[in-house]
PDB file of N, CA and C in Angstrom:
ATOM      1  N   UNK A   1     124.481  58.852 126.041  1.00  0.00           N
ATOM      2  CA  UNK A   1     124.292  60.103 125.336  1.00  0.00           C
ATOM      3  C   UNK A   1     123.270  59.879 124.214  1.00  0.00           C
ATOM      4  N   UNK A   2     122.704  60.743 124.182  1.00  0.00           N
ATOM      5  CA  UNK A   2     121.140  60.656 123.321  1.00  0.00           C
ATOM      6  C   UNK A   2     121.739  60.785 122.123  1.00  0.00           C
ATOM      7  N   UNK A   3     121.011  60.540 120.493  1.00  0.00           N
ATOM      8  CA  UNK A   3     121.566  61.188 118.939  1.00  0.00           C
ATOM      9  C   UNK A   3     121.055  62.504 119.293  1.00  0.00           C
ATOM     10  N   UNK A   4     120.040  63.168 119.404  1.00  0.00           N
ATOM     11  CA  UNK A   4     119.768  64.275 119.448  1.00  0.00           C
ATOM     12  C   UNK A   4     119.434  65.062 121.106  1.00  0.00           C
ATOM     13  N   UNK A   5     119.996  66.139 120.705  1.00  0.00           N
ATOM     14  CA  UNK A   5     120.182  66.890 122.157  1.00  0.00           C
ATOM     15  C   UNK A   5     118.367  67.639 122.592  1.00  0.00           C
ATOM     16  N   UNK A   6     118.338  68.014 123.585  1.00  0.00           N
ATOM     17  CA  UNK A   6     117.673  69.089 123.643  1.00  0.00           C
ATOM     18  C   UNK A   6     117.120  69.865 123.124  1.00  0.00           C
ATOM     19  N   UNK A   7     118.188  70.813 122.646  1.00  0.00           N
ATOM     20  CA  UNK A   7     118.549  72.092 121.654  1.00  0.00           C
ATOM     21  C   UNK A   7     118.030  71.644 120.101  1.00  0.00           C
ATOM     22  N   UNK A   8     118.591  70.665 119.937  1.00  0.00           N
ATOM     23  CA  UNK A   8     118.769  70.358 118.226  1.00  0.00           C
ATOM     24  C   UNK A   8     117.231  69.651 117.857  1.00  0.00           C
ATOM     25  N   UNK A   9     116.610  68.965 119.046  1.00  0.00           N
ATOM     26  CA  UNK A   9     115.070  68.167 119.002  1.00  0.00           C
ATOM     27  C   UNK A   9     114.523  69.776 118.761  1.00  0.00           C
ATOM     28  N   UNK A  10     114.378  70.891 119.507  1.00  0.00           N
ATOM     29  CA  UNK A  10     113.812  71.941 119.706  1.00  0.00           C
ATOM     30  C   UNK A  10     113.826  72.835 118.097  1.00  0.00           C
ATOM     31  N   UNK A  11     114.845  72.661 118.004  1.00  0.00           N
ATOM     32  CA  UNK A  11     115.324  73.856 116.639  1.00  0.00           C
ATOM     33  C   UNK A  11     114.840  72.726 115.399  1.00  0.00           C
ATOM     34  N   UNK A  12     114.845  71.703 115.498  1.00  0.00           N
ATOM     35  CA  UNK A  12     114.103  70.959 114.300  1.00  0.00           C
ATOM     36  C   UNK A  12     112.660  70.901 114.216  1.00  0.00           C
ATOM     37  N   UNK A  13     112.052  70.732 115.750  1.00  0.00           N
ATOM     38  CA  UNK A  13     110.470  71.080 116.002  1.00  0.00           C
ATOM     39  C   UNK A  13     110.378  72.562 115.368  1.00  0.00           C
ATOM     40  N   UNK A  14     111.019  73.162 115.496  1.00  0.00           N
ATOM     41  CA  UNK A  14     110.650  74.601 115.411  1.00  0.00           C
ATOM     42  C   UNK A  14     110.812  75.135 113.765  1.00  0.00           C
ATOM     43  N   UNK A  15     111.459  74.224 113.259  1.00  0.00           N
ATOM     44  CA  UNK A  15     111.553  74.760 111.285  1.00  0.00           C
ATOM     45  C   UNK A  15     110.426  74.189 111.063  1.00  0.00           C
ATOM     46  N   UNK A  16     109.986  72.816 111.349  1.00  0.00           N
ATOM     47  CA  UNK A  16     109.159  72.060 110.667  1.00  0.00           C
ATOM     48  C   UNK A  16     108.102  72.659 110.927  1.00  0.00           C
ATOM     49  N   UNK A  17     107.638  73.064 112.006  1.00  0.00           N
ATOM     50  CA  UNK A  17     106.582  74.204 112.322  1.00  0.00           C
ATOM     51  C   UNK A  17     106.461  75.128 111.657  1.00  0.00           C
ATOM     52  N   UNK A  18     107.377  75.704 110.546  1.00  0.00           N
ATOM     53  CA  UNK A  18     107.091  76.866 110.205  1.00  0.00           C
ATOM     54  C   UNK A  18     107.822  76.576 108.883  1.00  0.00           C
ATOM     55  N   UNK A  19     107.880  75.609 108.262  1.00  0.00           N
ATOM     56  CA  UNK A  19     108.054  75.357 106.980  1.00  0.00           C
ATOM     57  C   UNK A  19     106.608  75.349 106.588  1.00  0.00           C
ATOM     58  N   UNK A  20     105.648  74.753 106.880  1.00  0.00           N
ATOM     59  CA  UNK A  20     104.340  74.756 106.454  1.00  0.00           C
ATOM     60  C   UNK A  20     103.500  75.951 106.275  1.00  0.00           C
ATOM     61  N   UNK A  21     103.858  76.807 107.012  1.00  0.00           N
ATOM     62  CA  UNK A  21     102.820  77.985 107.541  1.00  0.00           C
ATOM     63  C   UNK A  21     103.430  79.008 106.519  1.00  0.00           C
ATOM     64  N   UNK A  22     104.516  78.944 105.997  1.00  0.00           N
ATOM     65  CA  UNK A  22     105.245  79.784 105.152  1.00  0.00           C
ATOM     66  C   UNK A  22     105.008  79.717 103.106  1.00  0.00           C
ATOM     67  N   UNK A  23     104.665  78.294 103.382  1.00  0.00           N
ATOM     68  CA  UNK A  23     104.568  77.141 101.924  1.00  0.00           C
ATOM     69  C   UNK A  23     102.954  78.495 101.927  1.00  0.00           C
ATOM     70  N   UNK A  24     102.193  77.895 102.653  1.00  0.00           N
ATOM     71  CA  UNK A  24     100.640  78.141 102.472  1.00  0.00           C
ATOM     72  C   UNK A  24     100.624  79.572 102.253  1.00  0.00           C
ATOM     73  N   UNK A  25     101.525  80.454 102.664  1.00  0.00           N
ATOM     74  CA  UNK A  25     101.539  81.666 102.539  1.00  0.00           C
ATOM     75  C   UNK A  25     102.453  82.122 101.017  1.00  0.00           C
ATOM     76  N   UNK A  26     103.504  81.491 100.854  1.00  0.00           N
ATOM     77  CA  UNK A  26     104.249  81.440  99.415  1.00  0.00           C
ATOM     78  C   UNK A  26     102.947  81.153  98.194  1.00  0.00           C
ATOM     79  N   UNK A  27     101.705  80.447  98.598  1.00  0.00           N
ATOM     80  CA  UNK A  27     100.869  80.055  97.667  1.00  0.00           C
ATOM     81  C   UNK A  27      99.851  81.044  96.845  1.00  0.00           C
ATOM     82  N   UNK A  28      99.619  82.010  97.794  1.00  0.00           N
ATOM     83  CA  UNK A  28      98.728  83.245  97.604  1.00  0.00           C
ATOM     84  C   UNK A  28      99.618  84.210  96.759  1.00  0.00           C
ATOM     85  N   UNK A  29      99.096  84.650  95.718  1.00  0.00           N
ATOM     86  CA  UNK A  29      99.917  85.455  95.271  1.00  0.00           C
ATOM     87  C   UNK A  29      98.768  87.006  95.343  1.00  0.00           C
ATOM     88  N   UNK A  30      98.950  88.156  95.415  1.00  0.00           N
ATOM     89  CA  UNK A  30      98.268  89.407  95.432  1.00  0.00           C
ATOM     90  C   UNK A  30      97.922  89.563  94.437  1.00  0.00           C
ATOM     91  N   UNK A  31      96.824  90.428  94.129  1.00  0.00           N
ATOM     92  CA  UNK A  31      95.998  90.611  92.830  1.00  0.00           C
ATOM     93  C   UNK A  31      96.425  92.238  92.586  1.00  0.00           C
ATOM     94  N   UNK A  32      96.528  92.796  93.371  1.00  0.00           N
ATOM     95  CA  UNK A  32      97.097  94.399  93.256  1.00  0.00           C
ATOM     96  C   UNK A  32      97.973  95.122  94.048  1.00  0.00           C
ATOM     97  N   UNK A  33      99.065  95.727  93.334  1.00  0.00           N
ATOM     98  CA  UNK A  33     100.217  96.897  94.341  1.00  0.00           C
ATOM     99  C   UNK A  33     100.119  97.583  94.259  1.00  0.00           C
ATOM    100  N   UNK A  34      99.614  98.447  95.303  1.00  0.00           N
ATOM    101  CA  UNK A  34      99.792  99.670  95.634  1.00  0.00           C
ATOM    102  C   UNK A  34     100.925 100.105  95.332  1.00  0.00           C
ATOM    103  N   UNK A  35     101.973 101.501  94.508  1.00  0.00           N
ATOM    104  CA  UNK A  35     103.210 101.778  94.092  1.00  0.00           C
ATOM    105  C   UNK A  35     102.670 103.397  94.810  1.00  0.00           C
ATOM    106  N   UNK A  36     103.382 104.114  95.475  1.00  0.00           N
ATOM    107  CA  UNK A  36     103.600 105.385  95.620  1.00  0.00           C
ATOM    108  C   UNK A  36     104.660 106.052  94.959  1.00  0.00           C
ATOM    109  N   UNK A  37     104.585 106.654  94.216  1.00  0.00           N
ATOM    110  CA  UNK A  37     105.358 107.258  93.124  1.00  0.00           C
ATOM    111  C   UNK A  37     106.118 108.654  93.619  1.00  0.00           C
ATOM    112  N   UNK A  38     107.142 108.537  93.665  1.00  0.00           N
ATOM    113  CA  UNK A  38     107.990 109.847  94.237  1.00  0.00           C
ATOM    114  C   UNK A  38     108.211 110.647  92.847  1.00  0.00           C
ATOM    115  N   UNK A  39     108.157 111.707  93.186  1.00  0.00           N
ATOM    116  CA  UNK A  39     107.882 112.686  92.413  1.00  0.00           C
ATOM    117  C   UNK A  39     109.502 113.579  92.258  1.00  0.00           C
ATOM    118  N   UNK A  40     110.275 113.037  93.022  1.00  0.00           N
ATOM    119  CA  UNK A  40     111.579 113.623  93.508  1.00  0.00           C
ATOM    120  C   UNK A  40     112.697 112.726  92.854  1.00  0.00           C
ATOM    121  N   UNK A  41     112.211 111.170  92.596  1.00  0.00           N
ATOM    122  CA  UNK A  41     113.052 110.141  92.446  1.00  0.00           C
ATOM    123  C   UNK A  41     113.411 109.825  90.865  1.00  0.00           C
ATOM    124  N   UNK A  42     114.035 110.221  90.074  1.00  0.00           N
ATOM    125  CA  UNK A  42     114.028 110.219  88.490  1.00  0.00           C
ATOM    126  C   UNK A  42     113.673 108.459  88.652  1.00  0.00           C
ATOM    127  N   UNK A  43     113.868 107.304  89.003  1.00  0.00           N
ATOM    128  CA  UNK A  43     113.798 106.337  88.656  1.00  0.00           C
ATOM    129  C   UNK A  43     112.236 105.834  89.118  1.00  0.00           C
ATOM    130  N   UNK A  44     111.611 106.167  90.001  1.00  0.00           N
ATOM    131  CA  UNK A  44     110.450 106.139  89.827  1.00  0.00           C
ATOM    132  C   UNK A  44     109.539 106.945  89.053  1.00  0.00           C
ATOM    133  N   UNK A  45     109.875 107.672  88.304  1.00  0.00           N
ATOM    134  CA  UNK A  45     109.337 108.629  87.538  1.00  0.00           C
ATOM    135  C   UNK A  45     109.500 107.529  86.149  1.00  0.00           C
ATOM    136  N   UNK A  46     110.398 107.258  85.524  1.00  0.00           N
ATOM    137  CA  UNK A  46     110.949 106.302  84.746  1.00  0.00           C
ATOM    138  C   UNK A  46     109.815 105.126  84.927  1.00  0.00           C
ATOM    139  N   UNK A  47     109.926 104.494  85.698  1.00  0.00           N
ATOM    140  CA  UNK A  47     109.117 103.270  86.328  1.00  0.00           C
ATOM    141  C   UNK A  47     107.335 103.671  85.421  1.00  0.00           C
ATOM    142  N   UNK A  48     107.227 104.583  86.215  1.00  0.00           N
ATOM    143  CA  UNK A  48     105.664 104.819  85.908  1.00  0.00           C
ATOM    144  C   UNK A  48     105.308 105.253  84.544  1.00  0.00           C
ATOM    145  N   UNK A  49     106.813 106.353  84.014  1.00  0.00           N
ATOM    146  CA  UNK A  49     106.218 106.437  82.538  1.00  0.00           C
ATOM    147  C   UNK A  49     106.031 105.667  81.704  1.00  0.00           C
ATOM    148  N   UNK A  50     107.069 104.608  81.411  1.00  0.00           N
ATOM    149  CA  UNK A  50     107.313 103.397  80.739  1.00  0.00           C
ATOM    150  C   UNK A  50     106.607 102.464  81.249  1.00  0.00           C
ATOM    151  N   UNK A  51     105.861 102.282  82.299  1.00  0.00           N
ATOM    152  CA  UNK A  51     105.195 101.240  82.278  1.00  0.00           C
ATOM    153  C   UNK A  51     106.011  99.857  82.963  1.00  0.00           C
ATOM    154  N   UNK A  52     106.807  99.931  83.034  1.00  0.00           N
ATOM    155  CA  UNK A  52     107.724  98.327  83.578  1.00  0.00           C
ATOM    156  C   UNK A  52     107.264  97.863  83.827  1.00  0.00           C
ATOM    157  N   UNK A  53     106.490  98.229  85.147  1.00  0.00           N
ATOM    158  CA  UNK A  53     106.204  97.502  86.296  1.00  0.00           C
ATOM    159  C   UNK A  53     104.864  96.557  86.047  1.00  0.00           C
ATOM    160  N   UNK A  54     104.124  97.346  85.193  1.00  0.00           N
ATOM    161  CA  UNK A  54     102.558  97.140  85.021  1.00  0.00           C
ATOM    162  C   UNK A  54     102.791  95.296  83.842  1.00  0.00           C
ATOM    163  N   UNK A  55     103.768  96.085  83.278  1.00  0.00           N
ATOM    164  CA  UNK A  55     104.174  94.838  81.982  1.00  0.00           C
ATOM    165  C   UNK A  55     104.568  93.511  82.492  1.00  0.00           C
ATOM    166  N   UNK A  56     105.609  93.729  83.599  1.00  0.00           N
ATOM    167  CA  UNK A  56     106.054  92.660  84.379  1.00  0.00           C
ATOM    168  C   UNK A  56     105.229  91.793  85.097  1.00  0.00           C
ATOM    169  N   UNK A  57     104.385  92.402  85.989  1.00  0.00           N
ATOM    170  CA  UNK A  57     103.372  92.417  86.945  1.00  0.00           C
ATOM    171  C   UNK A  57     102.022  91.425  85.654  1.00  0.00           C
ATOM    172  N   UNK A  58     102.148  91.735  84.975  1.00  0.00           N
ATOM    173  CA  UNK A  58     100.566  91.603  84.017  1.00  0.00           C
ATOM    174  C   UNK A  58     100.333  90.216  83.575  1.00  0.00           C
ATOM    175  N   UNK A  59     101.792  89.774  83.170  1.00  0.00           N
ATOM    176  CA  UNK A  59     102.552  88.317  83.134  1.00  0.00           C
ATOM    177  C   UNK A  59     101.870  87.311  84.326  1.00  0.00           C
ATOM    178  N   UNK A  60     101.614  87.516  85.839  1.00  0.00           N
ATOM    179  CA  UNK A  60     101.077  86.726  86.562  1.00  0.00           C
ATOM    180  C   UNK A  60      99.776  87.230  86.422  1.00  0.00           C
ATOM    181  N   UNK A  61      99.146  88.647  86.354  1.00  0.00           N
ATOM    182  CA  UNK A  61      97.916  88.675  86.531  1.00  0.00           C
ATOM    183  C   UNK A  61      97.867  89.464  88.123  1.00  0.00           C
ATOM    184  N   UNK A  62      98.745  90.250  88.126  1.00  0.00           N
ATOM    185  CA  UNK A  62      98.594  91.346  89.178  1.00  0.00           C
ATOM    186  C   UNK A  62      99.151  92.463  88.868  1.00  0.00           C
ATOM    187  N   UNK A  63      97.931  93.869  88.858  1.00  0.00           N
ATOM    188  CA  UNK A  63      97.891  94.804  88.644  1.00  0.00           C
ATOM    189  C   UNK A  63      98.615  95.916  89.839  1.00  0.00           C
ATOM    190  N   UNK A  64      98.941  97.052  88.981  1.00  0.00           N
ATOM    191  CA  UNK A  64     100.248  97.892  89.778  1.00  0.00           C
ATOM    192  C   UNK A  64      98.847  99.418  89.633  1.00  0.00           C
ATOM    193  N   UNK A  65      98.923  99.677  90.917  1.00  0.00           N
ATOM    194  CA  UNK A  65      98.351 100.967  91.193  1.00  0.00           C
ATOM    195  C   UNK A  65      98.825 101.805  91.729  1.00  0.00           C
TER     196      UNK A  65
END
């Protein structure tokens, strides 16, 4: 009997494959969000008057549109 099966060689090939591709993508961060603002929603209304988002966002250096 083998230490590793089939199944378990397969499903370990298959994270390690996509631990990397995920890292490189975690690395990029966006420079601008698009926000669509509901006009119906008191808490997005809130959001946009006060600013939150823009304040939070400004901290990394990505802007809220």
């Amino acid at each position: 009997m083998s230490f590793l099966s089939r199944r378990s060689l397969l499903a370990l090939a298959a994270v390690l494959g996509i631990i990397p591709a995920t890292a490189a993508f975690a690395q990029s961060a966006p420079k601008e969000i698009r926000i669509d603002w509901a006009t119906y929603n008191p808490v997005s209304m809130l959001l946009k008057e006060k600013g939150f988002l823009e304040k939070e966002f400004a901290k990394d250096g990505i802007a809220i549109r």
